[in-house]
PDB file of N, CA and C in Angstrom:
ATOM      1  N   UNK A   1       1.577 -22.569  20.418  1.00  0.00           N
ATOM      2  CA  UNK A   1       2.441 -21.879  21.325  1.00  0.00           C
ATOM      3  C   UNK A   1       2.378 -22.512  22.705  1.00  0.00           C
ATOM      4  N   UNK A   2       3.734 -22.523  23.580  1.00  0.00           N
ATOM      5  CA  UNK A   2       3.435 -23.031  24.722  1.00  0.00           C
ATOM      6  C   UNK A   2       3.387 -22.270  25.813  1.00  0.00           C
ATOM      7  N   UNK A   3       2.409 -22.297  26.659  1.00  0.00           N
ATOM      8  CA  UNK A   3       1.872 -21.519  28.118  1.00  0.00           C
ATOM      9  C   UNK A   3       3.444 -21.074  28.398  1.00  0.00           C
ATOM     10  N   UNK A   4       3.217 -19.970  29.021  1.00  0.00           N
ATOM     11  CA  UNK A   4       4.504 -19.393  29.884  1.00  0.00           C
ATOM     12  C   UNK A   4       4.870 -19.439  31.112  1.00  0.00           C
ATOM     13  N   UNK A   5       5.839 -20.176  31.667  1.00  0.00           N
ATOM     14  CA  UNK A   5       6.221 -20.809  32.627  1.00  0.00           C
ATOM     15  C   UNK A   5       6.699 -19.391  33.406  1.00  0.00           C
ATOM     16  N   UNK A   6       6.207 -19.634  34.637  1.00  0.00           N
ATOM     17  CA  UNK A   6       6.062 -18.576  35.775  1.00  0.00           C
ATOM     18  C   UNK A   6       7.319 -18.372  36.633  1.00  0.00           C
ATOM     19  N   UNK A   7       8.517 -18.050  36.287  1.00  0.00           N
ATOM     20  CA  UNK A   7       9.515 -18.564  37.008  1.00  0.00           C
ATOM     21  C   UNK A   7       9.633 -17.311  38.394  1.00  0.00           C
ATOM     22  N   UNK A   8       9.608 -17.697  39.882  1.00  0.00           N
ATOM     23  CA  UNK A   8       9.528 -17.062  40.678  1.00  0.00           C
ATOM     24  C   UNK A   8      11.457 -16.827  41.134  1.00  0.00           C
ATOM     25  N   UNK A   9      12.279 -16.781  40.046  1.00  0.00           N
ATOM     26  CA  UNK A   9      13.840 -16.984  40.562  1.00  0.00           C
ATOM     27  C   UNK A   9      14.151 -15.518  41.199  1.00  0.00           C
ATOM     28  N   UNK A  10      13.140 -14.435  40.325  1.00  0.00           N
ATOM     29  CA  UNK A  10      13.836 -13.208  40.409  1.00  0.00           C
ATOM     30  C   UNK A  10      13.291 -12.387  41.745  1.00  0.00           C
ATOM     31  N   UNK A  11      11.929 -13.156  41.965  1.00  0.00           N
ATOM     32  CA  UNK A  11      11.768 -13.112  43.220  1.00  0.00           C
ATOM     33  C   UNK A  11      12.511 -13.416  44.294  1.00  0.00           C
ATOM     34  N   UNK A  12      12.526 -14.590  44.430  1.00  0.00           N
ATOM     35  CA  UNK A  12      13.406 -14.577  45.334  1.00  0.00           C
ATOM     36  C   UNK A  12      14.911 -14.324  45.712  1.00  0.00           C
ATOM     37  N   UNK A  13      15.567 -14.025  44.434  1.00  0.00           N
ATOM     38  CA  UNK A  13      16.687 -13.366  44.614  1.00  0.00           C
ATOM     39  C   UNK A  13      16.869 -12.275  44.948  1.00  0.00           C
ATOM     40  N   UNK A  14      15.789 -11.372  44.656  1.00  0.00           N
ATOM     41  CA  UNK A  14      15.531  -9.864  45.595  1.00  0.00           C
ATOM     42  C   UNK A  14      14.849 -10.280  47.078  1.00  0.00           C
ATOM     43  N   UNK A  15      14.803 -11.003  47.166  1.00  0.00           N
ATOM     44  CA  UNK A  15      14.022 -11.353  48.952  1.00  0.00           C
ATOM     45  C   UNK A  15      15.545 -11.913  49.244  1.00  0.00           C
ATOM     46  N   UNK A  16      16.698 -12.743  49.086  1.00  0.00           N
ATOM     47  CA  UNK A  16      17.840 -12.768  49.561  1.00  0.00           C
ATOM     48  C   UNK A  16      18.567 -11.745  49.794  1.00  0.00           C
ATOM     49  N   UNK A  17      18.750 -10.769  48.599  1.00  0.00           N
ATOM     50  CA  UNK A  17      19.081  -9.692  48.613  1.00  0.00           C
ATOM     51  C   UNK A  17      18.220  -8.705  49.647  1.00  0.00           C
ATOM     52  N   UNK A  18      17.847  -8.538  49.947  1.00  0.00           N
ATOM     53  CA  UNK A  18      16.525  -7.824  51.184  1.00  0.00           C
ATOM     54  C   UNK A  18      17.254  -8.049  52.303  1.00  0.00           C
ATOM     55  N   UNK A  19      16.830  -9.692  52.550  1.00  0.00           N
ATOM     56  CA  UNK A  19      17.051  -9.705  53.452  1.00  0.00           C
ATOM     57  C   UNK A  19      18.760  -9.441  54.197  1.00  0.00           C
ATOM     58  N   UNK A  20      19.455 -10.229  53.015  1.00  0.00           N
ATOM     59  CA  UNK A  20      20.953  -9.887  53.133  1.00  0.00           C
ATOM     60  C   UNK A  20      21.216  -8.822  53.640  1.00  0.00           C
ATOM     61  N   UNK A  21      20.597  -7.043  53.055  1.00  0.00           N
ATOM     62  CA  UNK A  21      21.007  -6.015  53.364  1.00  0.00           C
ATOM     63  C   UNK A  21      20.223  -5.440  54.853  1.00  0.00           C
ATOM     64  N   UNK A  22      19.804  -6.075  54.875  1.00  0.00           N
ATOM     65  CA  UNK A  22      18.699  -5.991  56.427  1.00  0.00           C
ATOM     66  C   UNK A  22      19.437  -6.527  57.541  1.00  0.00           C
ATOM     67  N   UNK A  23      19.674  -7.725  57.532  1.00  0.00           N
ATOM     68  CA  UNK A  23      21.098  -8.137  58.296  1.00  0.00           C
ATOM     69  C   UNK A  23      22.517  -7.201  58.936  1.00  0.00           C
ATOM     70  N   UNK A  24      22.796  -6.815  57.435  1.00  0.00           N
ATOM     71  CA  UNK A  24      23.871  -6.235  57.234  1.00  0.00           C
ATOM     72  C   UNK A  24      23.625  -4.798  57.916  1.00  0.00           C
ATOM     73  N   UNK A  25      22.320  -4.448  57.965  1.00  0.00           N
ATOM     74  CA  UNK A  25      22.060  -2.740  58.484  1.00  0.00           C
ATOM     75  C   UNK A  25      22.155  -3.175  60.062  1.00  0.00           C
ATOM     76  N   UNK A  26      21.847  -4.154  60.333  1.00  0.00           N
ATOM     77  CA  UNK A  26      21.385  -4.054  61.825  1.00  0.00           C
ATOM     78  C   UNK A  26      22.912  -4.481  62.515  1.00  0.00           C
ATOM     79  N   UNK A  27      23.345  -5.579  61.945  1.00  0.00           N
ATOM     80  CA  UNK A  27      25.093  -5.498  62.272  1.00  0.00           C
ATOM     81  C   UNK A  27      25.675  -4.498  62.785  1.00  0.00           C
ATOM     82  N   UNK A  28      25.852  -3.343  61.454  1.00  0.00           N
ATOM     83  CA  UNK A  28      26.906  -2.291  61.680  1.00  0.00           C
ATOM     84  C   UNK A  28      25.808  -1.186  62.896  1.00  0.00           C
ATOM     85  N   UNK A  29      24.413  -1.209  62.687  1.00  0.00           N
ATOM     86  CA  UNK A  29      23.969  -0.297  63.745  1.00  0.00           C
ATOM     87  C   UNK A  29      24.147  -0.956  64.886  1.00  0.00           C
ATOM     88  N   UNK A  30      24.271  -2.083  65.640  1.00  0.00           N
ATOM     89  CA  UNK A  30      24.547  -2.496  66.684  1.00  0.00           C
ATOM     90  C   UNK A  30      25.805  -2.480  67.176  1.00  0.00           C
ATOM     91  N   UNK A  31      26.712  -2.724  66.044  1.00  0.00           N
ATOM     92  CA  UNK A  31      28.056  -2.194  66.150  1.00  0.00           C
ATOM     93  C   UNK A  31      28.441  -0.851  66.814  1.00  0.00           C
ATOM     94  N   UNK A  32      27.952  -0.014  66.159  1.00  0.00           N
ATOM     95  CA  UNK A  32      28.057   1.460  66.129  1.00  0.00           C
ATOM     96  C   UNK A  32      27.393   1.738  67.575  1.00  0.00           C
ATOM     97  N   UNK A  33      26.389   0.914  67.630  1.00  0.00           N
ATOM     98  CA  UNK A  33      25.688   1.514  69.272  1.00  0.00           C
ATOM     99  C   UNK A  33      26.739   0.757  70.199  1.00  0.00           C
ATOM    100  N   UNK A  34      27.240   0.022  70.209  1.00  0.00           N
ATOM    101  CA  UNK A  34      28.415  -0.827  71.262  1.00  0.00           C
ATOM    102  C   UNK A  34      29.555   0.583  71.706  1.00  0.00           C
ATOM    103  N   UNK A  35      29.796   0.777  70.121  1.00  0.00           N
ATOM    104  CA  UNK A  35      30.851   1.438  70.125  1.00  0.00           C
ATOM    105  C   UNK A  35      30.859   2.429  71.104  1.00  0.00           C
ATOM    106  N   UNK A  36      29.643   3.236  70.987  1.00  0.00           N
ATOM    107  CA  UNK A  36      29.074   4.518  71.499  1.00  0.00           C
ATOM    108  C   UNK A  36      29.311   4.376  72.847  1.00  0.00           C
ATOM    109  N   UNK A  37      28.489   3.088  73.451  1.00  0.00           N
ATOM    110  CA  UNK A  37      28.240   3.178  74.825  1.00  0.00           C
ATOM    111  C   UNK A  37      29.883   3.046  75.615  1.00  0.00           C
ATOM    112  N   UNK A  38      30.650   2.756  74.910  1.00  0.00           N
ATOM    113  CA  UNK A  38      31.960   2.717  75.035  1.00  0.00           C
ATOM    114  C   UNK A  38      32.514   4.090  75.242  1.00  0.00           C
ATOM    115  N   UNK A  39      32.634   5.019  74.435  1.00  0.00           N
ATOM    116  CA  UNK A  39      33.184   6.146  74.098  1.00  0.00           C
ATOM    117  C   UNK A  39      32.262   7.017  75.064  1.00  0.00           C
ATOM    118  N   UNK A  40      30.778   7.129  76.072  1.00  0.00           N
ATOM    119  CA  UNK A  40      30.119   7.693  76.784  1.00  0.00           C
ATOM    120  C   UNK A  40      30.592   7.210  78.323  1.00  0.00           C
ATOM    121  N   UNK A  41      31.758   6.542  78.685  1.00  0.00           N
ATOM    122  CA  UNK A  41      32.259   6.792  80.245  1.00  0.00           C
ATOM    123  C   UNK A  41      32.562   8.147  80.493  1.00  0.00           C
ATOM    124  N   UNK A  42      32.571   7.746  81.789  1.00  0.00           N
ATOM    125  CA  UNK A  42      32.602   8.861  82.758  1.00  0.00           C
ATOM    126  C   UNK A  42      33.995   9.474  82.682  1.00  0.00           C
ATOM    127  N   UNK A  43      33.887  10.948  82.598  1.00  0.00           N
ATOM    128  CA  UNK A  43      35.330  11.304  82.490  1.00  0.00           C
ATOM    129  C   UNK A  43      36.168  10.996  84.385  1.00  0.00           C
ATOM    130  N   UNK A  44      37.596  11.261  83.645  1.00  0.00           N
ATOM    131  CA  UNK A  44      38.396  10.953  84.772  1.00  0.00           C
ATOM    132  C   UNK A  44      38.182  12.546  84.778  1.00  0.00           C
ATOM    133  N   UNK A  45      38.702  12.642  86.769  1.00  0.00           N
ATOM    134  CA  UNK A  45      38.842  13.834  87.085  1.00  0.00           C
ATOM    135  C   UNK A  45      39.706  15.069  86.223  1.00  0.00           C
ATOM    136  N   UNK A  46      41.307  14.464  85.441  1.00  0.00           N
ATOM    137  CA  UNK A  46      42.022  14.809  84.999  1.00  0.00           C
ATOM    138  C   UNK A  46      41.008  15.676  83.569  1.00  0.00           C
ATOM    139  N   UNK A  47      40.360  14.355  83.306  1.00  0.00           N
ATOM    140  CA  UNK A  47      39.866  14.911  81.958  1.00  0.00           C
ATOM    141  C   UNK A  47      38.640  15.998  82.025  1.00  0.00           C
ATOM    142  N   UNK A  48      37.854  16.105  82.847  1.00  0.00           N
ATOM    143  CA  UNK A  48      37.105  16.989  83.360  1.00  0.00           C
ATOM    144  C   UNK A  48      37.746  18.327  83.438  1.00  0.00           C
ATOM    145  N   UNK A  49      38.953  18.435  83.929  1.00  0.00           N
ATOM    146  CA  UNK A  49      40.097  19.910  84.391  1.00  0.00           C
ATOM    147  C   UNK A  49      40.560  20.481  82.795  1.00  0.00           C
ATOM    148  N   UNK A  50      41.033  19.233  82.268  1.00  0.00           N
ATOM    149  CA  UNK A  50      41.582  19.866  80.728  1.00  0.00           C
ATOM    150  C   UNK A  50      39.883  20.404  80.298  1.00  0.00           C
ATOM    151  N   UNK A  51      39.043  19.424  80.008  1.00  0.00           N
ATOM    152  CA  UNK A  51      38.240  19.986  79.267  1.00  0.00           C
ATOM    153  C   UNK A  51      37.869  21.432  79.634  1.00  0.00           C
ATOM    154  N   UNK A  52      37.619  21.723  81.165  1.00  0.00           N
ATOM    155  CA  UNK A  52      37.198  22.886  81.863  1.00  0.00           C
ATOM    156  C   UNK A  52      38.150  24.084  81.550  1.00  0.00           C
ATOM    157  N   UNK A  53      39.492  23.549  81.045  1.00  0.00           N
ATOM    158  CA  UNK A  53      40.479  24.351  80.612  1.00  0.00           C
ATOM    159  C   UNK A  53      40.229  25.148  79.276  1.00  0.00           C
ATOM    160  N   UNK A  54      40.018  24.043  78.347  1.00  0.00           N
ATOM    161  CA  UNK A  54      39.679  24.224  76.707  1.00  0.00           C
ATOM    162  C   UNK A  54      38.592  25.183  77.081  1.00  0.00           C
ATOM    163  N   UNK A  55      37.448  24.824  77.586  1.00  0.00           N
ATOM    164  CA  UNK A  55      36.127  25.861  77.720  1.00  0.00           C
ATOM    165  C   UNK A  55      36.811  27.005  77.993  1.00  0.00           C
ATOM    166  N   UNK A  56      37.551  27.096  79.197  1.00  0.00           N
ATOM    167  CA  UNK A  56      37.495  28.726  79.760  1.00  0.00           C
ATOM    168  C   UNK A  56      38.645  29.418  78.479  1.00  0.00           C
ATOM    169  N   UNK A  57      39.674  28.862  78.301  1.00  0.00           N
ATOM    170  CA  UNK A  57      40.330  29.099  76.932  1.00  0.00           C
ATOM    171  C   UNK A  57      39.640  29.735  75.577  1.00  0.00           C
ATOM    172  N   UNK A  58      38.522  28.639  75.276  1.00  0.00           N
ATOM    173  CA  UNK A  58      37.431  29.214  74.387  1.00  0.00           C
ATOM    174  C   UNK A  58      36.777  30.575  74.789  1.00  0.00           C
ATOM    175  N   UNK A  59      36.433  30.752  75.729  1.00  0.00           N
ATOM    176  CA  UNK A  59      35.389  31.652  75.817  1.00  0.00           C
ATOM    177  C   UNK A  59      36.348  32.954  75.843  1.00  0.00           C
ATOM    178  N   UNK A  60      37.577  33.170  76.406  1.00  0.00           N
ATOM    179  CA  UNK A  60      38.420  34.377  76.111  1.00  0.00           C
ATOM    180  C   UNK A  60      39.018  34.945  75.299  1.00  0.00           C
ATOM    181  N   UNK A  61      38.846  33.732  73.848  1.00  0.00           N
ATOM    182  CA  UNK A  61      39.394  34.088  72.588  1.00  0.00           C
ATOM    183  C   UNK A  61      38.966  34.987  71.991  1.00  0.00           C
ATOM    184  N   UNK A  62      39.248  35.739  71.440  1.00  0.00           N
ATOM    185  CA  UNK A  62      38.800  36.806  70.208  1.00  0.00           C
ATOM    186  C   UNK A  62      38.445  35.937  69.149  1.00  0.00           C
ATOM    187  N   UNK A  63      37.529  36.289  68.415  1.00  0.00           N
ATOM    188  CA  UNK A  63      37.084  35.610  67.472  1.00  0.00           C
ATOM    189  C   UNK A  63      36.757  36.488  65.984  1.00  0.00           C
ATOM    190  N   UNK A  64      37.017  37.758  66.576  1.00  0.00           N
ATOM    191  CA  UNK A  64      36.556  38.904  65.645  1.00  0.00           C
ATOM    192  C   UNK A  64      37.823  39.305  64.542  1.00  0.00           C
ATOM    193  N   UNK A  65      37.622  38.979  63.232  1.00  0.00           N
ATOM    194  CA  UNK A  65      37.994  39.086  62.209  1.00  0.00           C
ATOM    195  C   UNK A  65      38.151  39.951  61.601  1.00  0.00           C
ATOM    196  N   UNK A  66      37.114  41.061  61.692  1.00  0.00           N
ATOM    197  CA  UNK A  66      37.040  42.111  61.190  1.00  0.00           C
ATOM    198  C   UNK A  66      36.226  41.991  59.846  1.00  0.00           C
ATOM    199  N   UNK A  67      35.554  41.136  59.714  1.00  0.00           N
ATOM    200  CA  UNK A  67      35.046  40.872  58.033  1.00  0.00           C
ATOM    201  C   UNK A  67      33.459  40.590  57.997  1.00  0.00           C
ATOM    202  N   UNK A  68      32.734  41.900  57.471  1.00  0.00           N
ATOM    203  CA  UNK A  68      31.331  41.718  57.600  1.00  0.00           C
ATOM    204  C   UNK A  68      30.808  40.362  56.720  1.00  0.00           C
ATOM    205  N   UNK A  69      30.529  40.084  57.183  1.00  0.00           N
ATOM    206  CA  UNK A  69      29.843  38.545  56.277  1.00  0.00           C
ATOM    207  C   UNK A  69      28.488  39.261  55.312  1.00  0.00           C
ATOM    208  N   UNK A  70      27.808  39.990  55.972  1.00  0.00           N
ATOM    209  CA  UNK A  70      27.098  40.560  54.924  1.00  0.00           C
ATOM    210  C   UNK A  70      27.512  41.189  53.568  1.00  0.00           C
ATOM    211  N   UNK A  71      28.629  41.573  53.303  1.00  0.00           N
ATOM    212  CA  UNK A  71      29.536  42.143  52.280  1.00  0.00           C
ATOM    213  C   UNK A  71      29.884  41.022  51.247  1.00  0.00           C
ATOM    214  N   UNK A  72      30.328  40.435  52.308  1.00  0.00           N
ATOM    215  CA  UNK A  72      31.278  39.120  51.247  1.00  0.00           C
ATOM    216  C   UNK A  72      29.795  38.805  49.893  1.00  0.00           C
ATOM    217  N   UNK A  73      30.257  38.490  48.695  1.00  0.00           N
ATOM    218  CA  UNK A  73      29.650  37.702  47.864  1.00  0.00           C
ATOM    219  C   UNK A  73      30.586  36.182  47.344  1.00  0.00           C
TER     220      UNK A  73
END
Protein backbone atom coordinates (compact mmCIF):
# COMPACT_ATOMS: atom_id res chain seq x y z
CA UNK A 1 0.00 0.00 0.00
CA UNK A 2 1.16 3.48 -0.61
CA UNK A 3 1.67 6.20 2.33
CA UNK A 4 -1.07 8.84 2.10
CA UNK A 5 -0.27 11.95 0.62
CA UNK A 6 -1.18 14.94 2.88
CA UNK A 7 -2.85 17.28 0.61
CA UNK A 8 -3.16 20.79 2.43
CA UNK A 9 -5.69 22.16 -0.79
CA UNK A 10 -8.70 22.17 1.49
CA UNK A 11 -6.93 24.10 3.80
CA UNK A 12 -6.19 26.59 2.20
CA UNK A 13 -9.18 27.08 0.30
CA UNK A 14 -11.05 27.75 3.56
CA UNK A 15 -8.21 30.32 4.61
CA UNK A 16 -9.11 32.15 1.02
CA UNK A 17 -12.47 31.81 1.75
CA UNK A 18 -11.87 33.42 5.45
CA UNK A 19 -10.14 35.65 4.46
CA UNK A 20 -12.28 36.68 1.34
CA UNK A 21 -15.31 37.07 3.73
CA UNK A 22 -13.29 39.16 6.24
CA UNK A 23 -12.51 41.65 3.58
CA UNK A 24 -15.83 41.68 2.41
CA UNK A 25 -17.26 42.37 6.22
CA UNK A 26 -15.04 45.22 6.75
CA UNK A 27 -15.89 46.86 3.19
CA UNK A 28 -19.59 47.05 3.65
CA UNK A 29 -19.00 48.06 7.59
CA UNK A 30 -16.89 50.93 6.53
CA UNK A 31 -19.24 51.64 3.95
CA UNK A 32 -22.13 51.77 6.19
CA UNK A 33 -20.07 53.91 8.78
CA UNK A 34 -19.29 56.62 5.79
CA UNK A 35 -22.73 56.48 5.07
CA UNK A 36 -23.82 57.28 8.63
CA UNK A 37 -21.50 60.07 9.26
CA UNK A 38 -23.19 61.52 6.24
CA UNK A 39 -26.81 61.20 7.19
CA UNK A 40 -25.65 62.73 11.10
CA UNK A 41 -25.32 66.68 9.80
CA UNK A 42 -26.54 69.24 11.44
CA UNK A 43 -30.07 70.02 10.82
CA UNK A 44 -30.98 73.20 8.87
CA UNK A 45 -32.95 75.64 10.88
CA UNK A 46 -36.02 74.81 8.57
CA UNK A 47 -35.61 71.22 9.50
CA UNK A 48 -35.35 71.67 13.19
CA UNK A 49 -39.10 73.78 13.00
CA UNK A 50 -40.79 70.85 10.95
CA UNK A 51 -39.34 68.34 13.17
CA UNK A 52 -40.41 70.54 16.37
CA UNK A 53 -43.73 70.55 14.50
CA UNK A 54 -44.11 66.60 14.06
CA UNK A 55 -43.15 66.40 17.98
CA UNK A 56 -45.69 68.90 19.21
CA UNK A 57 -48.27 67.23 16.62
CA UNK A 58 -47.33 63.86 18.23
CA UNK A 59 -47.76 64.60 21.61
CA UNK A 60 -51.55 66.02 21.08
CA UNK A 61 -52.72 63.04 19.30
CA UNK A 62 -55.10 60.71 20.83
CA UNK A 63 -53.85 57.50 20.71
CA UNK A 64 -56.58 55.74 22.67
CA UNK A 65 -58.37 53.02 20.85
CA UNK A 66 -60.46 51.86 23.17
CA UNK A 67 -59.11 48.16 23.13
CA UNK A 68 -57.78 46.51 26.33
CA UNK A 69 -54.75 44.63 25.17
CA UNK A 70 -55.11 42.51 28.13
CA UNK A 71 -58.38 40.92 26.62
CA UNK A 72 -57.23 40.43 23.20
CA UNK A 73 -56.00 36.64 22.71
Amino acid sequence: MEPEKKSNGAFIGLAIIIIILVIGGIYVWQSKVDTGALNNSALTAEEAKSLDTLDQDLNTLDTNVGVDVNTLQ
